[in-house]
C-alpha atoms as a PDB file:
ATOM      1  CA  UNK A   1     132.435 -42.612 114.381  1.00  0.00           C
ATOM      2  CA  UNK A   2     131.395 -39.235 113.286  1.00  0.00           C
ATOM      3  CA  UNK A   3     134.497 -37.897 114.733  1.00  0.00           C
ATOM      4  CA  UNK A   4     136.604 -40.381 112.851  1.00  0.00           C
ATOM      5  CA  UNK A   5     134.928 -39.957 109.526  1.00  0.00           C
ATOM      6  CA  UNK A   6     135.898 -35.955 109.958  1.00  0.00           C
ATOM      7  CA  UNK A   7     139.494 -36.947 111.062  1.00  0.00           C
ATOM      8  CA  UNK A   8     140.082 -39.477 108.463  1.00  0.00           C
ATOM      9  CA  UNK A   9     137.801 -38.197 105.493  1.00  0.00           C
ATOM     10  CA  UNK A  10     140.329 -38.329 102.690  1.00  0.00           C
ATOM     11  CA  UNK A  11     142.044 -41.337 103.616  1.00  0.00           C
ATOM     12  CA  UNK A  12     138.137 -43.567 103.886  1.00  0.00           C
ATOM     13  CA  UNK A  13     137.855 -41.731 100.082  1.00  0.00           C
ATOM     14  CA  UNK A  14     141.254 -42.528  98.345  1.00  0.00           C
ATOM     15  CA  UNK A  15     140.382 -46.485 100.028  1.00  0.00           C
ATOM     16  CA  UNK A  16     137.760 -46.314  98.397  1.00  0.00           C
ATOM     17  CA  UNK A  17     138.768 -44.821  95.065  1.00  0.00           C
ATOM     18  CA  UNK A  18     141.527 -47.437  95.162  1.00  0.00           C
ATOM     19  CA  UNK A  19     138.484 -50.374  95.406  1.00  0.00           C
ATOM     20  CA  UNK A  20     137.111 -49.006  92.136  1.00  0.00           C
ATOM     21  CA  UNK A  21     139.244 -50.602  89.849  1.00  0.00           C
ATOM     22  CA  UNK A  22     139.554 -53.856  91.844  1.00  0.00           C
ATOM     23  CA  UNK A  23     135.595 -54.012  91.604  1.00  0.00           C
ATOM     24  CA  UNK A  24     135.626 -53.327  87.584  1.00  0.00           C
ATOM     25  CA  UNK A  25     138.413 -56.327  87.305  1.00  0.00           C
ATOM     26  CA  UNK A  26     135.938 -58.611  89.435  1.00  0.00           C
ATOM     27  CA  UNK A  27     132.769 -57.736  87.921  1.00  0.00           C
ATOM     28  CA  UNK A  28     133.539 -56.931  84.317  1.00  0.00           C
ATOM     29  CA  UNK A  29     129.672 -56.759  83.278  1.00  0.00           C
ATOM     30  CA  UNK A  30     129.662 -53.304  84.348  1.00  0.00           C
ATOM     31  CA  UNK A  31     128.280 -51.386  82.187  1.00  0.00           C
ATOM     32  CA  UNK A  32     130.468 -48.547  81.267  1.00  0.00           C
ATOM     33  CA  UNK A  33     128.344 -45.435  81.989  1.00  0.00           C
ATOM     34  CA  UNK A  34     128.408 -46.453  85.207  1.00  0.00           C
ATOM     35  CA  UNK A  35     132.203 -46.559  85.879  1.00  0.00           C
ATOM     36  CA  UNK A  36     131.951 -42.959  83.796  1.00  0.00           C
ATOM     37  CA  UNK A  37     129.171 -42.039  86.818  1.00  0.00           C
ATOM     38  CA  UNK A  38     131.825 -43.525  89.431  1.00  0.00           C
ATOM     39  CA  UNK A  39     134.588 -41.526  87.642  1.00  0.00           C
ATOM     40  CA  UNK A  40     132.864 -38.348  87.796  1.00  0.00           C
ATOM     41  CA  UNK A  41     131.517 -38.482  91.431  1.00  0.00           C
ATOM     42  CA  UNK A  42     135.463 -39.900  92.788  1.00  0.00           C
ATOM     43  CA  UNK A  43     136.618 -36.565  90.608  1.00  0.00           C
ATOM     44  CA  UNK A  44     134.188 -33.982  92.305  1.00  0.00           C
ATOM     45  CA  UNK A  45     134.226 -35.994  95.939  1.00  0.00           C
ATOM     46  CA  UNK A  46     138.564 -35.348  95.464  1.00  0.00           C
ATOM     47  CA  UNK A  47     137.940 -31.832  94.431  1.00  0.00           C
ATOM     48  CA  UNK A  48     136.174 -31.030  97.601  1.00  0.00           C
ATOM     49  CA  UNK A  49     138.150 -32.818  99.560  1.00  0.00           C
ATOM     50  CA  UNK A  50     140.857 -30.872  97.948  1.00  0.00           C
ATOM     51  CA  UNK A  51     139.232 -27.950  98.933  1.00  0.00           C
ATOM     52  CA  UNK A  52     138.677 -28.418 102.466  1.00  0.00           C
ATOM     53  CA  UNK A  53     142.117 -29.602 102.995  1.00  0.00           C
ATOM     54  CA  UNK A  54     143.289 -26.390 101.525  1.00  0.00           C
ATOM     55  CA  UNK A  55     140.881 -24.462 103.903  1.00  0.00           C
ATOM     56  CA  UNK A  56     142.635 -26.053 106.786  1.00  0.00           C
ATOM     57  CA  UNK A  57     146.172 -25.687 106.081  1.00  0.00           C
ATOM     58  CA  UNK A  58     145.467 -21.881 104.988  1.00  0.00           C
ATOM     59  CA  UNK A  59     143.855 -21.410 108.775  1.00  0.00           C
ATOM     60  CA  UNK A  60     146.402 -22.932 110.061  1.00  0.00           C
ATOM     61  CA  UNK A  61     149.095 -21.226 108.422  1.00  0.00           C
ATOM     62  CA  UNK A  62     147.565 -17.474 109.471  1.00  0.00           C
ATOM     63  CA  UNK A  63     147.367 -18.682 113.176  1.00  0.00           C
ATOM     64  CA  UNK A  64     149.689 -16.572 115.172  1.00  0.00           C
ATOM     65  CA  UNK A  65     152.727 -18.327 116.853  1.00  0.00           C
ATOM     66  CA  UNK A  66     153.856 -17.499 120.169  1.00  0.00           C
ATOM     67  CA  UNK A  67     157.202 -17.355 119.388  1.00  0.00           C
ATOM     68  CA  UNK A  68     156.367 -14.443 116.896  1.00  0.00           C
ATOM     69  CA  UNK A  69     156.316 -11.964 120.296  1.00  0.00           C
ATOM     70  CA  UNK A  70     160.006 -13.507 121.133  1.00  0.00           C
ATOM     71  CA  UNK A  71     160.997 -12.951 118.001  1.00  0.00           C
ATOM     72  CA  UNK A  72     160.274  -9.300 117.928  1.00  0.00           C
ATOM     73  CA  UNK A  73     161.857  -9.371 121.192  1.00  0.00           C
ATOM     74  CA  UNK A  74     165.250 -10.473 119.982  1.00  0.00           C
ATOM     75  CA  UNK A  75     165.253  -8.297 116.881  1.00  0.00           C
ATOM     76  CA  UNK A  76     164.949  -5.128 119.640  1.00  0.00           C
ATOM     77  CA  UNK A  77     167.706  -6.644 121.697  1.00  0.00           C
ATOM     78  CA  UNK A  78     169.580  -6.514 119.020  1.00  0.00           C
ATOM     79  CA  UNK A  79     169.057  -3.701 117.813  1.00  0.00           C
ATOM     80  CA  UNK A  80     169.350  -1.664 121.183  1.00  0.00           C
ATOM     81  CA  UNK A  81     173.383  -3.871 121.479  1.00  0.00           C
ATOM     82  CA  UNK A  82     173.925  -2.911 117.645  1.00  0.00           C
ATOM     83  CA  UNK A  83     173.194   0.838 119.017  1.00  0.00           C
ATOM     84  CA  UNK A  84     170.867   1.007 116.267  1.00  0.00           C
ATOM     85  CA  UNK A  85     168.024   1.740 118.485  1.00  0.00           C
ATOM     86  CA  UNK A  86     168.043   3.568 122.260  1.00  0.00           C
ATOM     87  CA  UNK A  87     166.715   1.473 125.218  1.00  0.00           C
ATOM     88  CA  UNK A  88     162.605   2.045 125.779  1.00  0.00           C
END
């Protein structure tokens, strides 16, 4: 569960930011200042999540690929059949 939770983190909050309003239209004796609580803790809840979904795609995108190496590989070959650059 804990695993899942992790996995699925943002998509168990946005369920249950989407609930919000569907609870204020079947209870309408809420008291507003606590819809402004609810407001202000789905806000600060999305801005981490936010965050750490940022955090992950930035790792992610400063991983090293292994086709970088191949890559480098074909821009010598070409360069050496180009006669740019002298065999090594």
């Amino acid at each position: 569960m804990n695993q899942f939770i992790k996995d699925h983190g943002v998509r168990l909050f946005a369920a249950l930011a989407a609930l919000v309003p569907l609870l204020v239209t079947r209870f309408p004796d809420v008291p507003w200042e606590a819809l402004v609580a609810t407001a202000a803790t789905l806000l600060g809840v999305g801005e981490f999540a936010q965050r750490h979904e940022n955090t992950k795609t930035n790792a992610a995108l400063h991983e090293d690929s292994p086709r970088d190496r191949a890559t480098e590989l074909q821009a010598e070959l070409t360069a050496i059949e180009a006669g740019l650059k002298t065999e090594v």
